[in-house]
Protein backbone atom coordinates (compact mmCIF):
# COMPACT_ATOMS: atom_id res chain seq x y z
CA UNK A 1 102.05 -3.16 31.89
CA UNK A 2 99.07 -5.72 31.54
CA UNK A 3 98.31 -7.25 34.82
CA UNK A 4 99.10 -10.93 35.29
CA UNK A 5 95.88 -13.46 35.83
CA UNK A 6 96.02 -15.48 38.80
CA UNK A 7 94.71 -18.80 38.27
CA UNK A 8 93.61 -21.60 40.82
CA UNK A 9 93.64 -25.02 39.10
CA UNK A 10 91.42 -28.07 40.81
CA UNK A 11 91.19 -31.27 39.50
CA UNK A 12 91.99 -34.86 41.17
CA UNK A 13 94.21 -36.08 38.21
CA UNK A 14 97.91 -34.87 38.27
CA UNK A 15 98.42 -35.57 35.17
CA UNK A 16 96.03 -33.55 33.66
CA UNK A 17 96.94 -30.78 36.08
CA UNK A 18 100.62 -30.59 35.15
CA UNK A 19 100.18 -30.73 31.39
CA UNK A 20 96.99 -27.82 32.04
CA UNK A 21 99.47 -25.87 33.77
CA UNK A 22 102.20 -25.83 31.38
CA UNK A 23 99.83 -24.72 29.25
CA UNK A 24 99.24 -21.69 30.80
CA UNK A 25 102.01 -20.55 32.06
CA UNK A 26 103.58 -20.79 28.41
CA UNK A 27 101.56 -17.35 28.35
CA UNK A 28 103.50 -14.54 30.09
CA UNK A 29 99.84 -12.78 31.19
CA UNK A 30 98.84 -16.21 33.49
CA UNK A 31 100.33 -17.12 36.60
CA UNK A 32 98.97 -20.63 37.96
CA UNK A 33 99.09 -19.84 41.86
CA UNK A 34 97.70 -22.60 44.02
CA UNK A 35 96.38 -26.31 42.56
CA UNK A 36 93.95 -28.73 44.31
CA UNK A 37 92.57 -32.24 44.11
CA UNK A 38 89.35 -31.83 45.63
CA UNK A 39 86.13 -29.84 46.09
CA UNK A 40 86.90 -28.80 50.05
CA UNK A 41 90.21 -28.10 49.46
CA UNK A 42 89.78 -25.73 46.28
CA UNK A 43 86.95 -24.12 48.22
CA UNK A 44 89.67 -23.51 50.80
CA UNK A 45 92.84 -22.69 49.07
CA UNK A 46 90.25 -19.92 46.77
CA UNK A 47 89.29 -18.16 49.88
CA UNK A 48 92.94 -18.35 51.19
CA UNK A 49 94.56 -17.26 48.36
CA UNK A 50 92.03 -15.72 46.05
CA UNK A 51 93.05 -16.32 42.58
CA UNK A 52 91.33 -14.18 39.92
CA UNK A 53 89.97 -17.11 37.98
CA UNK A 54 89.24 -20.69 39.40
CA UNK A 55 89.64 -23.76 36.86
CA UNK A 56 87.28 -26.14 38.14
CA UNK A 57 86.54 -30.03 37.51
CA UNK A 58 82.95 -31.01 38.13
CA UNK A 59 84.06 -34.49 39.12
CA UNK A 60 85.80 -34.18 42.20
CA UNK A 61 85.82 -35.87 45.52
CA UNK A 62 84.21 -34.16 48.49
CA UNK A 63 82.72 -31.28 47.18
CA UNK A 64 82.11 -31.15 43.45
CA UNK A 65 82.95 -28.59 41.24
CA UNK A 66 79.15 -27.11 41.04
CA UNK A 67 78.99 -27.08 45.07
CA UNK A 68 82.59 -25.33 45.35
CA UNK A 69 80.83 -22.66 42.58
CA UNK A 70 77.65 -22.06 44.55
CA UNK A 71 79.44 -21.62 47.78
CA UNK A 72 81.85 -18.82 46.05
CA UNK A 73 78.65 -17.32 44.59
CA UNK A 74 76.74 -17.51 48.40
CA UNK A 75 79.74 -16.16 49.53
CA UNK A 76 80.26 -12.76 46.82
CA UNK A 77 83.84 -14.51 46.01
CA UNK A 78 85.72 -11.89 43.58
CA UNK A 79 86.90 -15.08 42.05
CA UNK A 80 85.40 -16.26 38.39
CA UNK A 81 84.70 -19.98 37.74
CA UNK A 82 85.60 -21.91 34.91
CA UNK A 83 84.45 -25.23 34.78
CA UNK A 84 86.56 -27.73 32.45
CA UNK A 85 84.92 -30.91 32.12
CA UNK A 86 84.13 -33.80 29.89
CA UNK A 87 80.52 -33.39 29.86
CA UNK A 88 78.73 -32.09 26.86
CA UNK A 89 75.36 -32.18 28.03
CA UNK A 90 72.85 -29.30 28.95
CA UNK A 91 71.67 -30.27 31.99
CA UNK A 92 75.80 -30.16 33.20
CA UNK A 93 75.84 -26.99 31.33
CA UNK A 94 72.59 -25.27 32.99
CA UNK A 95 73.78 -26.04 36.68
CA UNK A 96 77.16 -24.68 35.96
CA UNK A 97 75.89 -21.43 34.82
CA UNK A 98 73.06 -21.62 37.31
CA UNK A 99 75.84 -22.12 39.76
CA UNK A 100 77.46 -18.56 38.65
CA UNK A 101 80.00 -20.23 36.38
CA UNK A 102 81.38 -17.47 33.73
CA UNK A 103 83.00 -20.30 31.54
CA UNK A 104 82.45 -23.57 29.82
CA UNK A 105 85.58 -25.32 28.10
CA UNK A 106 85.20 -29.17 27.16
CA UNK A 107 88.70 -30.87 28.44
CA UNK A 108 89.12 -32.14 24.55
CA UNK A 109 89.56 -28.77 23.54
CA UNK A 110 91.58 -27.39 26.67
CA UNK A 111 94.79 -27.18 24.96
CA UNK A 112 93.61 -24.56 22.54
CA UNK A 113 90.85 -22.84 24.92
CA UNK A 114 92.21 -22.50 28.11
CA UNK A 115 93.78 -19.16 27.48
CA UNK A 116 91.30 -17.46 25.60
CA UNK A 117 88.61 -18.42 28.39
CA UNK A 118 90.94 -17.50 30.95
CA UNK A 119 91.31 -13.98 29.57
CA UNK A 120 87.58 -13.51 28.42
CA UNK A 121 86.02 -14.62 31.91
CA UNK A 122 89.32 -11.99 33.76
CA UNK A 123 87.82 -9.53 31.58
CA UNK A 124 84.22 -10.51 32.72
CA UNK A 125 83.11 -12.30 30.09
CA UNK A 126 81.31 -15.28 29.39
CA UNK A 127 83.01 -17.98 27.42
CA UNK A 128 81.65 -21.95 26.17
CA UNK A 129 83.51 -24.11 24.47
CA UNK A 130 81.99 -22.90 20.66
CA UNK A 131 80.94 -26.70 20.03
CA UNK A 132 78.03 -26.05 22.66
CA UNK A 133 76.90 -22.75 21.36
CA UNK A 134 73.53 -24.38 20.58
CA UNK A 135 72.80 -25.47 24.11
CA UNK A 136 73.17 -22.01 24.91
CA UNK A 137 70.67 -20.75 22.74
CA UNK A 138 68.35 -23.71 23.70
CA UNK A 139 68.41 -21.94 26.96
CA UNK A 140 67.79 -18.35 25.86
CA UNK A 141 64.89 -20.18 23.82
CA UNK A 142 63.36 -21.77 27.34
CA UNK A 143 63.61 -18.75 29.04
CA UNK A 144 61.71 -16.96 26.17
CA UNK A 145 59.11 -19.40 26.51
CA UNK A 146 58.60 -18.91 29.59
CA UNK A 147 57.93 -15.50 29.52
CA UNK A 148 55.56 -16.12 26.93
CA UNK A 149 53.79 -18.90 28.41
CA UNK A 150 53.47 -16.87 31.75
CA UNK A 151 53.51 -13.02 31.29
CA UNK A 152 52.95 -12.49 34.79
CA UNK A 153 56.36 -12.67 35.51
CA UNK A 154 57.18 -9.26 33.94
CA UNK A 155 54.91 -8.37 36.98
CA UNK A 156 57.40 -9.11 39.50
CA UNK A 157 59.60 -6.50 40.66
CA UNK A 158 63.64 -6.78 40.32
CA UNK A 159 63.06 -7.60 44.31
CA UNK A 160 60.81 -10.25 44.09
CA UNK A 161 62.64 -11.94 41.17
CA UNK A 162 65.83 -12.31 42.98
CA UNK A 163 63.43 -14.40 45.97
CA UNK A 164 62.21 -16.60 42.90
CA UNK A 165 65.15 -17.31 41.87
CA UNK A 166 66.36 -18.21 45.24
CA UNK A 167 63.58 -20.19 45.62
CA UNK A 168 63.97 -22.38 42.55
CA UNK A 169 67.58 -23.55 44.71
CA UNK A 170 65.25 -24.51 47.64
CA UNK A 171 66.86 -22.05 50.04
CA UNK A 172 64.92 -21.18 53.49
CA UNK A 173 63.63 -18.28 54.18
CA UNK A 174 66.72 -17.33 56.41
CA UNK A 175 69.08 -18.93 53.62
CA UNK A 176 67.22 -16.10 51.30
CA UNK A 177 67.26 -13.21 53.75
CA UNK A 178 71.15 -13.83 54.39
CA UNK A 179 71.74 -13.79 50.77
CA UNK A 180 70.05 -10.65 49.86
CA UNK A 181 70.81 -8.96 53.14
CA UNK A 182 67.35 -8.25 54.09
CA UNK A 183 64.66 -9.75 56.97
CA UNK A 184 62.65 -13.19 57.03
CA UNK A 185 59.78 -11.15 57.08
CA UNK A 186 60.38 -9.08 54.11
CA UNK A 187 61.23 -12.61 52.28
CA UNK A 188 58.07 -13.60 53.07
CA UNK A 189 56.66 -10.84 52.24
CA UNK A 190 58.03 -10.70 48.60
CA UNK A 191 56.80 -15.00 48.78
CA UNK A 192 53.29 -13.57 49.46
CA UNK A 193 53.62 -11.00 46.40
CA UNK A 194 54.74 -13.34 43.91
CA UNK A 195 52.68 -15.82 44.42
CA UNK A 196 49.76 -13.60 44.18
CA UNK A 197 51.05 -12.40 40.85
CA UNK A 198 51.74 -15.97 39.26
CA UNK A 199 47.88 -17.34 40.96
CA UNK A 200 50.59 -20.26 42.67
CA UNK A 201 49.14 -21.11 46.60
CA UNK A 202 51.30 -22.80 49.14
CA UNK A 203 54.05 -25.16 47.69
CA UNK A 204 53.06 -24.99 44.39
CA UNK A 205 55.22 -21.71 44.44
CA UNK A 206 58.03 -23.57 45.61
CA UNK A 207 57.36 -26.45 42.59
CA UNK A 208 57.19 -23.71 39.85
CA UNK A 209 60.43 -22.22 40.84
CA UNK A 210 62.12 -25.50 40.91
CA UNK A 211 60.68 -26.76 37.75
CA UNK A 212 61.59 -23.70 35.62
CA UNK A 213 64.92 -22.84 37.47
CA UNK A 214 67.32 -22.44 34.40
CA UNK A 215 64.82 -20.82 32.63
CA UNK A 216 64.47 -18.33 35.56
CA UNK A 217 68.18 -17.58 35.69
CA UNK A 218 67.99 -15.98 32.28
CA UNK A 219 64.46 -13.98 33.05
């Protein structure tokens, strides 16, 4: 017998969280487990309880969606994001998947989504809403440029990506370290590297990353 998906619903409007839930538990394979109306308290409740897939607003109070993502991430939660939101935009997009989001569903189309993101991402897949399949591939298409404008990256090791990546979040050097389990010094030590690979001195290191941080995530 097929495993049931747990499922972790936050969003501040009840409303929309009782009509999203009868939604999915029309389907025999999802089980909604736990709901919350803000960021601390779904950051809380996934930790306690830990559903297999978080539904996430990005508009929330306290914490917003994208924060309650990147602390799961920080923290190697089991539990996959979705985010279900009204925004269309890439730049909501590229922080949500920067964040370590696995899905993308538009709240217009959550009726007839839901489930089929809830399974894909379970299965660990990616799913977007299909309407914003072109945003995706303008971000493949950055990332490609990138490369191309600055083949120096293929220099860097799998090591030393990871720290540039890092970087372009404007962690610390202990924030880094703790992340990828290793020592401030070897952090800095990989900073030194790169930056002699790309020709970047002193903050301009720090700038590049920054600047070309969605790109990065796809490098």
């Amino acid at each position: 017998m097929t495993p049931v998906i747990t499922v972790l619903i936050a969003d501040d409007h009840p409303i929309f969280c009782t009509g999203l839930r009868q939604v999915m538990e029309a389907d025999v394979g999802v089980r909604v487990v736990a709901e919350a109306r803000n960021g601390d308290e779904a950051l809380a409740t996934i930790e306690s309880v830990r559903p297999d897939v978080s539904v996430l607003d990005i508009d929330m109070p306290g914490r917003d969606g994208l924060e309650v993502a990147r602390a799961l991430r920080d923290r190697r939660s089991t539990t996959r994001v979705i985010f279900l939101t009204l925004h269309k935009d890439a730049v909501f997009l590229n922080a949500a998947l920067d964040a370590g989001a696995y899905g993308y569903v538009l709240k217009d189309s959550a009726a007839t989504e839901i489930i089929d993101a809830i399974r894909a991402v379970h299965a660990g897949q990616r799913y977007l809403s299909p309407v914003l399949a072109g945003l995706l591939i303008n971000r493949a298409d950055r990332a490609a440029a990138l490369a191309k404008e600055l083949p120096a990256l293929g220099a860097l090791t799998p090591a030393e990506m990871k720290v540039l990546k890092l970087l372009a979040e404007i962690k610390t050097t202990k924030e880094i370290a703790d992340a990828l389990c290793i020592s401030p010094r070897t952090v800095e030590h990989h900073r030194t590297s790169i930056a002699a690979k790309l020709e970047l001195r002193g903050t301009a290191l720090t700038r590049f990353a920054v600047k070309h941080q969605s790109a990065l995530k796809n490098a």
